[in-house]
C-alpha atoms as a PDB file:
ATOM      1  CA  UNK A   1     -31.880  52.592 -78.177  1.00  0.00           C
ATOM      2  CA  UNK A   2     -33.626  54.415 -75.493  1.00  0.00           C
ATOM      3  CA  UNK A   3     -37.135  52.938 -75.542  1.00  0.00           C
ATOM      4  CA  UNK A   4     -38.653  56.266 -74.539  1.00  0.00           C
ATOM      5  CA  UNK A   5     -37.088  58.333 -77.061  1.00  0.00           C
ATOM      6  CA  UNK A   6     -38.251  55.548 -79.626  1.00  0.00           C
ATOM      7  CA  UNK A   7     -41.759  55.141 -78.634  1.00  0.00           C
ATOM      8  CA  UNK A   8     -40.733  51.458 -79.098  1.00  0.00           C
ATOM      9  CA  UNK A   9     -42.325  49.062 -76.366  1.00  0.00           C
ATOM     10  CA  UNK A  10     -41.513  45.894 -75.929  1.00  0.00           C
ATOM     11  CA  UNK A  11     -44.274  42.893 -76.346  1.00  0.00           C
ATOM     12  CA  UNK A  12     -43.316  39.455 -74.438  1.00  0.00           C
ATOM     13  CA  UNK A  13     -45.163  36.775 -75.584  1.00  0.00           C
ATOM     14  CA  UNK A  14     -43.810  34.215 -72.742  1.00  0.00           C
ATOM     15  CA  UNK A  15     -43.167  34.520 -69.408  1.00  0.00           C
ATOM     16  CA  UNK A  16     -39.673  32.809 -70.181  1.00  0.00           C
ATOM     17  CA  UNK A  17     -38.456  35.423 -72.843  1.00  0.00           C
ATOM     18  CA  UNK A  18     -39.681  37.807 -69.726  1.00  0.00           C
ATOM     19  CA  UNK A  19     -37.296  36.144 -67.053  1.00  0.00           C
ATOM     20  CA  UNK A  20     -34.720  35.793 -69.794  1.00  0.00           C
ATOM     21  CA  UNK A  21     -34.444  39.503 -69.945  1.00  0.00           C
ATOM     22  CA  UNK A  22     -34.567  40.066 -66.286  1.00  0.00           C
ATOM     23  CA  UNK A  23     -31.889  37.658 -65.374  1.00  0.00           C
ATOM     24  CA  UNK A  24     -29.549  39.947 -68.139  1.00  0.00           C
ATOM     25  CA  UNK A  25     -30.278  43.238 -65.641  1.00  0.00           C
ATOM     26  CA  UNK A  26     -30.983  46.282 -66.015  1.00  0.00           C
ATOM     27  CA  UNK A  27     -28.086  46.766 -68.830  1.00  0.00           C
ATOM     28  CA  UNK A  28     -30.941  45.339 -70.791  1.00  0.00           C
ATOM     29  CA  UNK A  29     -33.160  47.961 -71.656  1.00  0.00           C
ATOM     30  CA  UNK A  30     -36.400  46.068 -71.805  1.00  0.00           C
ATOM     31  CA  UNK A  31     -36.175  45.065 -68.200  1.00  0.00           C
ATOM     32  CA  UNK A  32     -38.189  47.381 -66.818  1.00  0.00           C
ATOM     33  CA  UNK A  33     -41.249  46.467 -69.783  1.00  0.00           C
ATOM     34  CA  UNK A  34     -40.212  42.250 -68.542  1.00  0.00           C
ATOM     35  CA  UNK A  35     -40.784  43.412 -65.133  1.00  0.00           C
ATOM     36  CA  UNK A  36     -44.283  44.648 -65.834  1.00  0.00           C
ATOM     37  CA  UNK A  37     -45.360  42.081 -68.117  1.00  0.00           C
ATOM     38  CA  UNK A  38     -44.415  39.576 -65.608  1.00  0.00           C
ATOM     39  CA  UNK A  39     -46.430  41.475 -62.575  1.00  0.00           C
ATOM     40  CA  UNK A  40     -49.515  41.850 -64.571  1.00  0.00           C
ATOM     41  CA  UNK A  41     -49.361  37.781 -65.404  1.00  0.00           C
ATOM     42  CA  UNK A  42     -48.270  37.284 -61.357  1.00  0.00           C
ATOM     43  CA  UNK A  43     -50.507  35.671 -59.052  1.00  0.00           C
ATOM     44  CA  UNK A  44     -52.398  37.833 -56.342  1.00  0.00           C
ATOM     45  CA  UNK A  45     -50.051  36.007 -53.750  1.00  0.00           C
ATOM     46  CA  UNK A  46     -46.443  36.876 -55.802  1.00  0.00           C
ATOM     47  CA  UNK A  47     -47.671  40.419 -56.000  1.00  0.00           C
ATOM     48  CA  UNK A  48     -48.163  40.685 -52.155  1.00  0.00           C
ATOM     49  CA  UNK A  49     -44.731  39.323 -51.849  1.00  0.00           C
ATOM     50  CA  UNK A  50     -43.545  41.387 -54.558  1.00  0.00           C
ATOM     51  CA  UNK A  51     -45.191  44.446 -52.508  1.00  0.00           C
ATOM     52  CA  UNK A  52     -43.719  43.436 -49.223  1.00  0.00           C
ATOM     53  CA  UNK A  53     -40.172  43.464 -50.344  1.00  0.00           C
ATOM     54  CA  UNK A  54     -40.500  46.775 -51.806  1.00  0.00           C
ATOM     55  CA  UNK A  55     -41.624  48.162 -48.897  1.00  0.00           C
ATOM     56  CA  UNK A  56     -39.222  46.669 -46.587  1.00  0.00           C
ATOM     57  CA  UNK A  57     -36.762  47.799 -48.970  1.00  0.00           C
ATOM     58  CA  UNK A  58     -37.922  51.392 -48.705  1.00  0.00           C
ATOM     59  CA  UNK A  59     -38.130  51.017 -45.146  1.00  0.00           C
ATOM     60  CA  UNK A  60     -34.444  50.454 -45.050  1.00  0.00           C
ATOM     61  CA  UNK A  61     -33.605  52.755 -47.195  1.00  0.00           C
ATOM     62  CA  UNK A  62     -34.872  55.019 -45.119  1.00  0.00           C
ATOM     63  CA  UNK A  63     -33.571  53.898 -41.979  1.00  0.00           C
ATOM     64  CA  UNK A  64     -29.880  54.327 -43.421  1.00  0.00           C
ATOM     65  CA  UNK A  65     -31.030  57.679 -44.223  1.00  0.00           C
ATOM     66  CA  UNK A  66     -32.029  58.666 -40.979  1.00  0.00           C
ATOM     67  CA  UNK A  67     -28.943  56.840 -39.281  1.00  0.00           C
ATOM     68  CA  UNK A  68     -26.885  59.121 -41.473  1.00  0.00           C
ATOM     69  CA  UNK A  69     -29.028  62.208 -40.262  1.00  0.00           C
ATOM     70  CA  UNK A  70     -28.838  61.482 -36.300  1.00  0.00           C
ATOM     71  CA  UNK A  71     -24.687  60.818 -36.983  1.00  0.00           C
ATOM     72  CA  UNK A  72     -23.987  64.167 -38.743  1.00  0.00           C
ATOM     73  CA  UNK A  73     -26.523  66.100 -35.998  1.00  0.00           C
ATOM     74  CA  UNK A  74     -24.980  64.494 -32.555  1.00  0.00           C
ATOM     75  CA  UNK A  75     -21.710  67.250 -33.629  1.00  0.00           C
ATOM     76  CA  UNK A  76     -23.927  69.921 -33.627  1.00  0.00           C
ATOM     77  CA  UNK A  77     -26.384  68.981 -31.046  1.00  0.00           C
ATOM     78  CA  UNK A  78     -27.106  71.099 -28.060  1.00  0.00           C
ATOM     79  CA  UNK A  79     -27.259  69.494 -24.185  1.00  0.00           C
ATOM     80  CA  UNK A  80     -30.296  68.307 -22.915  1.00  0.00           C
ATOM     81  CA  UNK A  81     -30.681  67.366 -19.366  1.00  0.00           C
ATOM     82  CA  UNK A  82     -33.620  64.889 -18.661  1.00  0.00           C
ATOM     83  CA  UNK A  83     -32.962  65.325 -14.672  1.00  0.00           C
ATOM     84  CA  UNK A  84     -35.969  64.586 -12.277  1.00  0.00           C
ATOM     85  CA  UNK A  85     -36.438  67.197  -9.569  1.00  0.00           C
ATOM     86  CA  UNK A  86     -34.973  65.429  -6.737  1.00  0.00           C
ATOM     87  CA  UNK A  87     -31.508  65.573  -9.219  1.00  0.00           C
ATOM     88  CA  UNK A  88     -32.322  69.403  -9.961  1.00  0.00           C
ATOM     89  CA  UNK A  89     -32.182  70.088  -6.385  1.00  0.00           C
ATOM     90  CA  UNK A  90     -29.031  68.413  -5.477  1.00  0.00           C
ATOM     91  CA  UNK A  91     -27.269  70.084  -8.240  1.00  0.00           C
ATOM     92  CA  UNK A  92     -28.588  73.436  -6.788  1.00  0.00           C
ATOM     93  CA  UNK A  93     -27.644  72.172  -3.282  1.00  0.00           C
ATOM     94  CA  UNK A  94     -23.656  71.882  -4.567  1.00  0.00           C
ATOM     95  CA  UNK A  95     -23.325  74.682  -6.428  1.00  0.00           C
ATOM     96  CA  UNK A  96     -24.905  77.066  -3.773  1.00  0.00           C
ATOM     97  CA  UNK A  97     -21.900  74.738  -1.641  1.00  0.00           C
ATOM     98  CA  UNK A  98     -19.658  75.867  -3.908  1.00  0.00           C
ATOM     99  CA  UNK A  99     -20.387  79.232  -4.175  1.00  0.00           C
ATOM    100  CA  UNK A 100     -20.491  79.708  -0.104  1.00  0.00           C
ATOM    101  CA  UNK A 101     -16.869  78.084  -0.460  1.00  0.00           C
ATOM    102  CA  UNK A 102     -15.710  80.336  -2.517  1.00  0.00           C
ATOM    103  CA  UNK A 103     -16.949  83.309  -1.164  1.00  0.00           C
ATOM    104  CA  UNK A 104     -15.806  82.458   2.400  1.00  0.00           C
ATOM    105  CA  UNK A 105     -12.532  81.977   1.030  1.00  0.00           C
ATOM    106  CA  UNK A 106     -12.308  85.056  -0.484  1.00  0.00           C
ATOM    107  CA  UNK A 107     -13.759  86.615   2.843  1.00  0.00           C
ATOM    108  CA  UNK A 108     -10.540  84.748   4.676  1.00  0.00           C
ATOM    109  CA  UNK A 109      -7.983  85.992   2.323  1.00  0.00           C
ATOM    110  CA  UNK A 110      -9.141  89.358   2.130  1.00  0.00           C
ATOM    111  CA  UNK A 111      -9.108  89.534   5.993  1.00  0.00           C
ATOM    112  CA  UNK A 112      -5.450  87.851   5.907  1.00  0.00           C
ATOM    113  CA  UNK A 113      -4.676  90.483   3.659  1.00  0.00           C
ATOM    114  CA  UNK A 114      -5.911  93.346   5.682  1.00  0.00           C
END
């Protein structure tokens, strides 16, 4: 029965009964009241550690999360060009190259064609 809905708490009286129920899992519904009783009786250094792993836990947790994030957005992600202006200028450099090109071509076939 659903320890909320009873009101019922559970009361360890040993440390052992407390493991006992926590190596069952959470199936056991008293593991959550084991956990507590056994963090209240835990030494300052176990409850450092205990406070450590949960937040290295979290940490990855959230990591994943924000792999998953970056992976779905690099489909949908717009161009950005980190180019210095040396790079800018060469790029301007070849397409007004290009363009000339072009136009003189156009210039020579419409000459030809005259």
């Amino acid at each position: 029965m659903n320890e909320q809905a009873s009101g019922y708490k559970p009361t360890f009286t040993s440390s052992g009964s407390a493991l006992r129920t926590l190596r069952v899992g959470k199936s056991n519904p008293n593991w959550q009241a084991a956990a507590e009783f056994l963090l209240e009786r835990a030494a300052p250094d176990v409850r450092l550690l205990v406070e450590a792993a949960t937040e290295i836990e979290r940490e990855k947790v959230e990591l994943r999360t924000e792999k998953r994030q970056v992976g779905g957005n690099k489909r949908k992600s717009k161009l950005i060009f980190n180019l210095s202006w040396l790079q800018w200028v060469a790029l301007l450099a070849v397409g007004g190259g290009f363009i000339g090109l072009l136009v003189w071509i156009f210039q020579n076939a419409s000459l030809r064609a005259c």
